[in-house]
N, C-alpha and C. Protein backbone atom coordinates (compact mmCIF):
# COMPACT_ATOMS: atom_id res chain seq x y z
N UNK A 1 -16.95 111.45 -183.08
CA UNK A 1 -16.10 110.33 -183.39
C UNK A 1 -15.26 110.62 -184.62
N UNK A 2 -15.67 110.96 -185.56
CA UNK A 2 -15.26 111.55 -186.80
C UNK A 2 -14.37 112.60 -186.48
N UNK A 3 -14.53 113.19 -185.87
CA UNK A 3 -13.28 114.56 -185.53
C UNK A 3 -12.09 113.75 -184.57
N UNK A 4 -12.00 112.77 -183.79
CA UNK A 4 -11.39 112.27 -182.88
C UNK A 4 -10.39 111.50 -183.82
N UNK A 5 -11.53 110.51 -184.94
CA UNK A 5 -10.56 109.84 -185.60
C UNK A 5 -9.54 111.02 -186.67
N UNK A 6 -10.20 111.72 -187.26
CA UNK A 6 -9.19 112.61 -187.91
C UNK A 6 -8.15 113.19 -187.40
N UNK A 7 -8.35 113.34 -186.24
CA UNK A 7 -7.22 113.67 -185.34
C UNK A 7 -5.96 112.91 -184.58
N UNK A 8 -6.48 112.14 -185.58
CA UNK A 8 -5.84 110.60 -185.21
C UNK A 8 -5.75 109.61 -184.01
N UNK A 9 -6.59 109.63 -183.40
CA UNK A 9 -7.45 108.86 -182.44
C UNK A 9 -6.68 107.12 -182.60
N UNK A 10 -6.14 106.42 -182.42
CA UNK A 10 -6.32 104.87 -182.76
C UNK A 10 -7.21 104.30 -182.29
N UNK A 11 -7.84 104.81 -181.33
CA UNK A 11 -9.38 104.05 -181.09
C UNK A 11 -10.52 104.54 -180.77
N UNK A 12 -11.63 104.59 -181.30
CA UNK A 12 -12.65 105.37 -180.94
C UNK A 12 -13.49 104.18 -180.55
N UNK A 13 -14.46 104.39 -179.34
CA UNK A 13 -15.35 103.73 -179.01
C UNK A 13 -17.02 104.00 -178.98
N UNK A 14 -17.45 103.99 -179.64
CA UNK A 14 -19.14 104.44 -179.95
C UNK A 14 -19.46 103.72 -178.65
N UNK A 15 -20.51 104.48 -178.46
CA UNK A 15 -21.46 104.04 -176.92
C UNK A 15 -22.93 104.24 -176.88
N UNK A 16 -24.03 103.18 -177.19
CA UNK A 16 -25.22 103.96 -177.36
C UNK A 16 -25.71 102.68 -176.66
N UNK A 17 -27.63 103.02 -176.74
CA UNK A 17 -28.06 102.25 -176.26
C UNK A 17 -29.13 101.65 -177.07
N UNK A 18 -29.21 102.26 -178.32
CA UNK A 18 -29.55 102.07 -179.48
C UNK A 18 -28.61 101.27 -180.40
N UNK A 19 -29.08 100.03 -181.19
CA UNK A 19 -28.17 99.13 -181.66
C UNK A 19 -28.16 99.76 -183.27
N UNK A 20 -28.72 100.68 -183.49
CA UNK A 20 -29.26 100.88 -184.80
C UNK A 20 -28.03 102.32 -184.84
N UNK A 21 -27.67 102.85 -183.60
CA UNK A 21 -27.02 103.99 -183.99
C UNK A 21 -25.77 102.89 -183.60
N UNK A 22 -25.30 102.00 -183.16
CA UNK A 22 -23.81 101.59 -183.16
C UNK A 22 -23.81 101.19 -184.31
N UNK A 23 -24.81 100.53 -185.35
CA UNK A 23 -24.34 100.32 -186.41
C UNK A 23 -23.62 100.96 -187.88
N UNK A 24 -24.48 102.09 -187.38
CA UNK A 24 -23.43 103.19 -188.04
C UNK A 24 -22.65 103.56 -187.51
N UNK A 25 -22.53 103.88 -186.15
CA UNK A 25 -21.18 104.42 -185.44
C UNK A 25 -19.92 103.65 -186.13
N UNK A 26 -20.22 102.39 -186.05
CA UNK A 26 -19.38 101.64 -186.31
C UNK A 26 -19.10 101.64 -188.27
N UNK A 27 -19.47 101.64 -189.01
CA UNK A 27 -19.81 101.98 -190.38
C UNK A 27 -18.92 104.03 -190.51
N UNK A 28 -19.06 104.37 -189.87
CA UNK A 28 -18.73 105.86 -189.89
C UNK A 28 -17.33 106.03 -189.28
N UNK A 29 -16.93 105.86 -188.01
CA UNK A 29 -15.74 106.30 -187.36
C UNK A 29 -15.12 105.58 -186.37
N UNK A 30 -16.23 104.78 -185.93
CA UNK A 30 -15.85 104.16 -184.56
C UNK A 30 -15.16 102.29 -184.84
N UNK A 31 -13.92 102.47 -184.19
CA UNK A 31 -13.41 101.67 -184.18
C UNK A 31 -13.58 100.15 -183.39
N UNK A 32 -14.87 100.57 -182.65
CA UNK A 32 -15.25 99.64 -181.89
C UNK A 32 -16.46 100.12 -181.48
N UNK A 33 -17.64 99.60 -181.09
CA UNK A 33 -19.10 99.73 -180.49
C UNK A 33 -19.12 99.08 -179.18
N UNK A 34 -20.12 99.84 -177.98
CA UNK A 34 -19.99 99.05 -176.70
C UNK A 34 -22.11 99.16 -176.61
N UNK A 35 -22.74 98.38 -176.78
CA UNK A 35 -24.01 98.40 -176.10
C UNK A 35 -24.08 98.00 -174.62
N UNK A 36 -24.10 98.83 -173.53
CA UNK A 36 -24.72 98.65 -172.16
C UNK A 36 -25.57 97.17 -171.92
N UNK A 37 -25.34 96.74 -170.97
CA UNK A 37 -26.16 95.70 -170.44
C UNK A 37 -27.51 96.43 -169.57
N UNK A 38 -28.55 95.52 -169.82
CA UNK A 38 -29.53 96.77 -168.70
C UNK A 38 -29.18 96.10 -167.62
N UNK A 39 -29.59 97.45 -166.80
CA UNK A 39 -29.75 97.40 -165.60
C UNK A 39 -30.37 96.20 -164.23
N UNK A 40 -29.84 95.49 -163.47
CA UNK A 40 -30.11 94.36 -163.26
C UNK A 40 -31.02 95.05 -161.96
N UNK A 41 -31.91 94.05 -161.48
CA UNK A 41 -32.81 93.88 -160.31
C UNK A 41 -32.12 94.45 -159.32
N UNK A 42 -32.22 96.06 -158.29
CA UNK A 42 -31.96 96.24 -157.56
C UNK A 42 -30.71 96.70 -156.81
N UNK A 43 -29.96 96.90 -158.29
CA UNK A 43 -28.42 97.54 -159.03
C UNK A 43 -28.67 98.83 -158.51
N UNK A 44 -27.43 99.76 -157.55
CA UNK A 44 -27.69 100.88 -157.67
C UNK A 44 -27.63 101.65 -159.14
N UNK A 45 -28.02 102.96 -159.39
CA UNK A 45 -27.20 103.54 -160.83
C UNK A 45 -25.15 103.75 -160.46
N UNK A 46 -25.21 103.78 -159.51
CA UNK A 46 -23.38 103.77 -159.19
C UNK A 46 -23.05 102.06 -159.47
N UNK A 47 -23.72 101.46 -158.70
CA UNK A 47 -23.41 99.96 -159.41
C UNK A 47 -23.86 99.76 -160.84
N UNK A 48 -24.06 99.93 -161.10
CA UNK A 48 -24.47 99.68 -162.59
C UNK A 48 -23.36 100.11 -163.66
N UNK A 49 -23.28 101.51 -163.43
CA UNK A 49 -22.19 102.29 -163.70
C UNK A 49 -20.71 101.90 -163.77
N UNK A 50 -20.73 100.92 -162.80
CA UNK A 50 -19.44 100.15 -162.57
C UNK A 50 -19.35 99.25 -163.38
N UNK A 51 -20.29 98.62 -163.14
CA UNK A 51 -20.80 96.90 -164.01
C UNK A 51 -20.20 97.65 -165.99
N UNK A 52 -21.10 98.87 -165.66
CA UNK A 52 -20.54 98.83 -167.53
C UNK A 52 -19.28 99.21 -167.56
N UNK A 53 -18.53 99.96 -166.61
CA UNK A 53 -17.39 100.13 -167.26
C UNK A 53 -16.22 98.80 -167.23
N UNK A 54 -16.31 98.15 -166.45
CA UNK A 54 -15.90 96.92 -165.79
C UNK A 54 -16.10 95.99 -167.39
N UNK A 55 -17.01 95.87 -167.74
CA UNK A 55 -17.35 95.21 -168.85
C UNK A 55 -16.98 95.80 -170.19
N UNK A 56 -16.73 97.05 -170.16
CA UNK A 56 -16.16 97.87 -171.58
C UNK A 56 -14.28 97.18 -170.78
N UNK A 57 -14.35 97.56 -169.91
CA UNK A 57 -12.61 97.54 -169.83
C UNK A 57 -12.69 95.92 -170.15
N UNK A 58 -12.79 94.55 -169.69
CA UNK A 58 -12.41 93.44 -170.27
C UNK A 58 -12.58 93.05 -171.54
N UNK A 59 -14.01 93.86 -172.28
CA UNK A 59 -14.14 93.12 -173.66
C UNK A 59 -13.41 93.95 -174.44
N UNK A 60 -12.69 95.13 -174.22
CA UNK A 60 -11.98 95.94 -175.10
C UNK A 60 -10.25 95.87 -174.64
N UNK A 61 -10.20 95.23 -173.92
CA UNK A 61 -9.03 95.38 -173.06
C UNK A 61 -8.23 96.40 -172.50
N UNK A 62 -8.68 97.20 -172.44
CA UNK A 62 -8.52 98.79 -171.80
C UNK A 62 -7.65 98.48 -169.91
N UNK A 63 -6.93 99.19 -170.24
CA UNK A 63 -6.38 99.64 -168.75
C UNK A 63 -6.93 101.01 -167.72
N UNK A 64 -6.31 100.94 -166.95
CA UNK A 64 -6.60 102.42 -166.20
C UNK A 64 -5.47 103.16 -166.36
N UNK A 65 -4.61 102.21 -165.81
CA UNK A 65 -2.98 102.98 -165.97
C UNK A 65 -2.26 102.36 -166.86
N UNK A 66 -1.16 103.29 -167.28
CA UNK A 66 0.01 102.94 -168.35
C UNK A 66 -0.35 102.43 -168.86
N UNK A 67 0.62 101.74 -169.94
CA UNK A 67 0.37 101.13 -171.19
C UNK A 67 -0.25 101.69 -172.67
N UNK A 68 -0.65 101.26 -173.77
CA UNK A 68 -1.03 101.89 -174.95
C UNK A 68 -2.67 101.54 -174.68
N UNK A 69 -3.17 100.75 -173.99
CA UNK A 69 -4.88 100.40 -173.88
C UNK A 69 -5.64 101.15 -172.84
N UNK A 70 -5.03 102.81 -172.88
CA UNK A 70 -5.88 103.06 -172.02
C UNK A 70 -6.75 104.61 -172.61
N UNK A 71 -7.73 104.98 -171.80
CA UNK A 71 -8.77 105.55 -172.72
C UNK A 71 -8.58 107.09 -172.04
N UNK A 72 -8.03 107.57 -172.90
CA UNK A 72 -7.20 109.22 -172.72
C UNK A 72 -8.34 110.38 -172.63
N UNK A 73 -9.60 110.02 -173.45
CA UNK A 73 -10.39 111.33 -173.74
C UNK A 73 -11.85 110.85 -173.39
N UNK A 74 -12.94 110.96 -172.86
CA UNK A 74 -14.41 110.30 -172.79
C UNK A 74 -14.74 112.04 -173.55
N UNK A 75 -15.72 111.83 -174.63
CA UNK A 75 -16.75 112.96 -174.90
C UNK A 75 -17.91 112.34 -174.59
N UNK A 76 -18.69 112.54 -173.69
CA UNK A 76 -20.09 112.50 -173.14
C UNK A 76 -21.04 113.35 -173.51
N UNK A 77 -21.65 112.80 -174.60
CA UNK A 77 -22.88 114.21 -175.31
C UNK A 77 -24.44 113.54 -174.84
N UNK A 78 -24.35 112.51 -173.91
CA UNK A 78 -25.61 112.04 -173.73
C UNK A 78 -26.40 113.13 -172.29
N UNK A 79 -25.69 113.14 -171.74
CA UNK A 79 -26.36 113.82 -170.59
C UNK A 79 -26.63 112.63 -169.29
N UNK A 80 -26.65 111.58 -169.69
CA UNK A 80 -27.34 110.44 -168.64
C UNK A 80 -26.46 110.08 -167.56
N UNK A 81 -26.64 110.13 -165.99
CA UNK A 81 -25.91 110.27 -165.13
C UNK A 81 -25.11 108.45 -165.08
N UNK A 82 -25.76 107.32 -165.49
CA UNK A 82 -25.21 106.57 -165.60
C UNK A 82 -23.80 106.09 -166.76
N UNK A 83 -23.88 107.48 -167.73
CA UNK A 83 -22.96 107.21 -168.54
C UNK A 83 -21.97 108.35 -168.17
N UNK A 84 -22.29 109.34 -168.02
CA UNK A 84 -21.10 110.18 -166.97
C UNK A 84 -20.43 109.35 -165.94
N UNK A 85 -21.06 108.72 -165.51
CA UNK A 85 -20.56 107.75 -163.94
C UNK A 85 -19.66 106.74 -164.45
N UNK A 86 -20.10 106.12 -165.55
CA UNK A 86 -19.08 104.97 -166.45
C UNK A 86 -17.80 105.47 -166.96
N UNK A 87 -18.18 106.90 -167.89
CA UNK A 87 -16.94 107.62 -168.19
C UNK A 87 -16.01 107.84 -167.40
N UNK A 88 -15.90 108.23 -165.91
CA UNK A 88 -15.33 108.54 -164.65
C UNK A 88 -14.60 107.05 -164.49
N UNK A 89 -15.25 106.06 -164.80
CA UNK A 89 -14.85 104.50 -164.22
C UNK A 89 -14.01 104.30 -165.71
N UNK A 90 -13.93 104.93 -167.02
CA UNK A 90 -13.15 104.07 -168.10
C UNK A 90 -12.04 104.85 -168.22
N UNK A 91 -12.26 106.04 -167.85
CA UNK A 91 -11.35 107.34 -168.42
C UNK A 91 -10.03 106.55 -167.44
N UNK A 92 -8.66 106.76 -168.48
CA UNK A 92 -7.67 106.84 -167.54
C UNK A 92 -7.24 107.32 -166.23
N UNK A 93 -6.12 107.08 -165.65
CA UNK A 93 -5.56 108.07 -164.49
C UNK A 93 -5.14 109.18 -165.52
N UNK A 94 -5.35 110.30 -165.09
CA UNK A 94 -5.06 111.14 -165.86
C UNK A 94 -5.57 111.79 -166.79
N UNK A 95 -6.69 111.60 -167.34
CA UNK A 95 -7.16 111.70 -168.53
C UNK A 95 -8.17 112.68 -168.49
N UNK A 96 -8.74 112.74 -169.37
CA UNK A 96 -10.38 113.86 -169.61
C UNK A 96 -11.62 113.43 -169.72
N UNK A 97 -12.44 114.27 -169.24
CA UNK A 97 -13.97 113.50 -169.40
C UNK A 97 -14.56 114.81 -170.20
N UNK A 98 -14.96 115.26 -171.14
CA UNK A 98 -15.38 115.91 -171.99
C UNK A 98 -16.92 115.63 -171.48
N UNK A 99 -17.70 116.65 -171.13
CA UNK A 99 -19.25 116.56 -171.26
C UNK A 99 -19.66 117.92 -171.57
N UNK A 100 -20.24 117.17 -172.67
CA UNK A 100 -21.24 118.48 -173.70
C UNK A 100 -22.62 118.03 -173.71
N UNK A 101 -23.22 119.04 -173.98
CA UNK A 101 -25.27 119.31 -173.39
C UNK A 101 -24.96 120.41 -174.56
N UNK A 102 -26.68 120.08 -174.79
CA UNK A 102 -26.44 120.69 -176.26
C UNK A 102 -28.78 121.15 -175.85
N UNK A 103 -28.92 122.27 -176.00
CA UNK A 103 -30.34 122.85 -175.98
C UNK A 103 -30.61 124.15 -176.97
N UNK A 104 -31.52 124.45 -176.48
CA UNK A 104 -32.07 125.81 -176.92
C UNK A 104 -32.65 126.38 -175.70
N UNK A 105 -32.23 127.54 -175.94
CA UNK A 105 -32.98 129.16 -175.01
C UNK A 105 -34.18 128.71 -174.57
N UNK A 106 -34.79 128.65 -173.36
CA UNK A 106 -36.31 128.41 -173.30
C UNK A 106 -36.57 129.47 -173.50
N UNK A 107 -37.78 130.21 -174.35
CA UNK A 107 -38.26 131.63 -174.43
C UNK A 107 -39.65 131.39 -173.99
N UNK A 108 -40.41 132.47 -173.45
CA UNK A 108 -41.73 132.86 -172.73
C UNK A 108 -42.47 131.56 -173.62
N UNK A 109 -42.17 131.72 -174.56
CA UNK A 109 -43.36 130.55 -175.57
C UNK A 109 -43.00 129.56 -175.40
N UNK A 110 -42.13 128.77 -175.02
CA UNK A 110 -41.56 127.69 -174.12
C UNK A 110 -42.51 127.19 -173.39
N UNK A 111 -42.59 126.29 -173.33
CA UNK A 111 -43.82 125.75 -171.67
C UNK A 111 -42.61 125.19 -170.61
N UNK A 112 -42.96 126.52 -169.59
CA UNK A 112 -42.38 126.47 -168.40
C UNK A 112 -41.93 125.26 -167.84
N UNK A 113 -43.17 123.95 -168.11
CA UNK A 113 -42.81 122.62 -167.31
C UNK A 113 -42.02 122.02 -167.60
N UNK A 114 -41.36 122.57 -169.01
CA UNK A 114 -40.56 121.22 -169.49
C UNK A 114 -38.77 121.28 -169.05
N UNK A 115 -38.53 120.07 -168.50
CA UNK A 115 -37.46 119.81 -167.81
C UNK A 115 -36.13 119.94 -168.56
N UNK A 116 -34.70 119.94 -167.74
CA UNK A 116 -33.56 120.12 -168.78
C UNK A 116 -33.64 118.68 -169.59
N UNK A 117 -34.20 117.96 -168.86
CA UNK A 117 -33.95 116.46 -169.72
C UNK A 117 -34.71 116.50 -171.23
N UNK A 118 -35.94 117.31 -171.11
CA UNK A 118 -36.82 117.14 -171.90
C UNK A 118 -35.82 118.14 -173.43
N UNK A 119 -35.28 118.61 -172.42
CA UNK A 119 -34.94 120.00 -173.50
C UNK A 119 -33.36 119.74 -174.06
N UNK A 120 -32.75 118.24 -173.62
CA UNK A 120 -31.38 117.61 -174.39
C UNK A 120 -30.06 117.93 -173.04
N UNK A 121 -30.91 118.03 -172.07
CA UNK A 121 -29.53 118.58 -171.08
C UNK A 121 -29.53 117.43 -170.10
N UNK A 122 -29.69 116.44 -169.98
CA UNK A 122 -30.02 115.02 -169.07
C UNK A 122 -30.92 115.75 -167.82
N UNK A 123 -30.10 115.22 -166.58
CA UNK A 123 -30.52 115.59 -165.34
C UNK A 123 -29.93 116.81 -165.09
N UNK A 124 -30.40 117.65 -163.89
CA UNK A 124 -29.96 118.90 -163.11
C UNK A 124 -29.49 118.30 -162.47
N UNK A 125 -28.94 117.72 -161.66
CA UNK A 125 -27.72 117.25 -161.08
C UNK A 125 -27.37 115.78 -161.22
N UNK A 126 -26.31 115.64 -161.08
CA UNK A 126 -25.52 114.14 -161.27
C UNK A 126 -24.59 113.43 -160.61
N UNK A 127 -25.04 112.85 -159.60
CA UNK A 127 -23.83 112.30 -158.41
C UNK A 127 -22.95 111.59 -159.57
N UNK A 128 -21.73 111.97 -158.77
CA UNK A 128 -20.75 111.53 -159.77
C UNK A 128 -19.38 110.83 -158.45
N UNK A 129 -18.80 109.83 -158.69
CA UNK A 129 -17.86 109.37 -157.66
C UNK A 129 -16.97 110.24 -157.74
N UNK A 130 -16.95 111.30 -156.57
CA UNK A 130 -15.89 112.11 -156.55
C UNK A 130 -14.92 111.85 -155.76
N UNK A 131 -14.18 110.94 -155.09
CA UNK A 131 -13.49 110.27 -154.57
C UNK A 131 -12.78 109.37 -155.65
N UNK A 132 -12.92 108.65 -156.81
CA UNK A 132 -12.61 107.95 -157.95
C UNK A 132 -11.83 109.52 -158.63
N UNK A 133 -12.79 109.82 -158.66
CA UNK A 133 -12.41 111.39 -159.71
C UNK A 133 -10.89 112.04 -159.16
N UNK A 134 -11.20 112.09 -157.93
CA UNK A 134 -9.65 112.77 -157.57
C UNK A 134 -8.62 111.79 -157.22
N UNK A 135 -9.05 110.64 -156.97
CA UNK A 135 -7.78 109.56 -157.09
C UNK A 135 -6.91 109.09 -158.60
N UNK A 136 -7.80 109.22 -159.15
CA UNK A 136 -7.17 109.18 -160.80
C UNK A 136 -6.84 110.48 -161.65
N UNK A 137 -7.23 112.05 -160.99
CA UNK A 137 -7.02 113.48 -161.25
C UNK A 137 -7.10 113.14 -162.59
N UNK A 138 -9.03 113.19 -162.55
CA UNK A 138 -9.38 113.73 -164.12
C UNK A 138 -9.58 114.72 -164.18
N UNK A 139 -9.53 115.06 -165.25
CA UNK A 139 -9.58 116.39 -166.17
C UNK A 139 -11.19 116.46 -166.38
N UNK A 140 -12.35 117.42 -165.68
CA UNK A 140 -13.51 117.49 -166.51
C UNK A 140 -13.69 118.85 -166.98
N UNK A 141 -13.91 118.80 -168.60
CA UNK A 141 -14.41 119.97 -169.16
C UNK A 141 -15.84 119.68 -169.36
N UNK A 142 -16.47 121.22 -169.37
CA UNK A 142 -17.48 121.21 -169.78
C UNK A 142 -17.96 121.63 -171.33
N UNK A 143 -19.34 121.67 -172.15
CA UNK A 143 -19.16 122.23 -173.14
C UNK A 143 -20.15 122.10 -173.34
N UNK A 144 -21.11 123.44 -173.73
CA UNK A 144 -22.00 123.43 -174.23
C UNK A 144 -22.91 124.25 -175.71
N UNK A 145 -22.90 123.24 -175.84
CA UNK A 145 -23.36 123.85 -177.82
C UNK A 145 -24.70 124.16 -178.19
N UNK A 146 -25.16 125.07 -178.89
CA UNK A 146 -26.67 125.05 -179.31
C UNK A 146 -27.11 124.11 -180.52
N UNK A 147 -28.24 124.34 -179.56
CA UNK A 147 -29.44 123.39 -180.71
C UNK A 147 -29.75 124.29 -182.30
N UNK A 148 -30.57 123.86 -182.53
CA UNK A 148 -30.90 124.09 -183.99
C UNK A 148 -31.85 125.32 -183.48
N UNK A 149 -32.23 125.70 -182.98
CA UNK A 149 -33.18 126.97 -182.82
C UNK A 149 -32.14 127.96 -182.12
N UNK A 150 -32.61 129.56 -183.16
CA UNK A 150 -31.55 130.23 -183.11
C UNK A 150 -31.37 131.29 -181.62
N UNK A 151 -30.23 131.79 -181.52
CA UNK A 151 -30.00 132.27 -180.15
C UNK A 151 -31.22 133.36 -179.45
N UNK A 152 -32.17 133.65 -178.64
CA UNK A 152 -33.43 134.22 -178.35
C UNK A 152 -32.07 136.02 -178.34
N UNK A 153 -33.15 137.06 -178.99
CA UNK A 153 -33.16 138.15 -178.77
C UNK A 153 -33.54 138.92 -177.62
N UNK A 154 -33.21 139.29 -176.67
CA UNK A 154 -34.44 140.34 -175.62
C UNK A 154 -34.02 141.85 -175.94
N UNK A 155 -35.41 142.05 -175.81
CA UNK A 155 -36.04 143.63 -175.99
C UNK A 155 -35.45 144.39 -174.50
């Protein structure tokens, strides 16, 4: 958020599901905070997905197309297929969906069981509306950064 606004961003939107990190989001860079509604009784995760972006676009007044209210860049560092799925639903026609996953090397001393989720990478796969995606021709990059444990050596 901090790099977006320096870059001169006019609006940054923090997105958590934690009220304790929008409060700094909001205190730090973000020009606005969105907390998710949970998930209702029997909601697919694609409906749901909708429901939040549907609800970020009226309480922020965001467009899809034209105009100055519409949302040019999503960076997605959560990994969670319901907030990838929202990003796809806020991001402009046209625009970018930035998703970065951020881990460390599993090495032999690693315990084999533990999942990409466990290890900061969400799910191994992520239905994503790809029909939405190419009607509005987003832009998805990928990006992935390391964790705090340093890059593994092999012998």
């Amino acid at each position: 958020m901090a790099v977006a606004k320096a870059l001169g961003a006019a609006r940054v939107i923090g997105i958590d599901i934690v009220s304790s990190r929008l409060e700094f989001a909001k205190k730090y860079a973000a020009t606005d905070v969105f907390l998710p509604p949970a998930p209702s009784q029997n909601e697919s995760p694609m409906e749901y997905s909708k429901r939040c972006a549907d609800t970020m676009m009226k309480e922020f007044g965001l467009e899809e197309r034209g105009g100055i209210n519409t949302v040019d860049v999503v960076v997605d560092a959560s990994g969670a297929e319901p907030s990838i799925q929202t990003a796809l639903h806020v991001v402009k026609a046209g625009g970018t969906l930035v998703q970065v996953h951020s881990t460390y090397y599993p090495t032999p001393s690693v315990n084999a069981a533990l999942t990409l989720h466990q290890l900061g990478m969400g799910t191994a796969d992520v239905l994503i509306p790809m029909t939405l995606m190419l009607i509005k021709e987003v832009t998805i990059k990928g990006s992935f950064r390391y964790g705090v444990s340093p890059v593994p050596t092999y012998q």
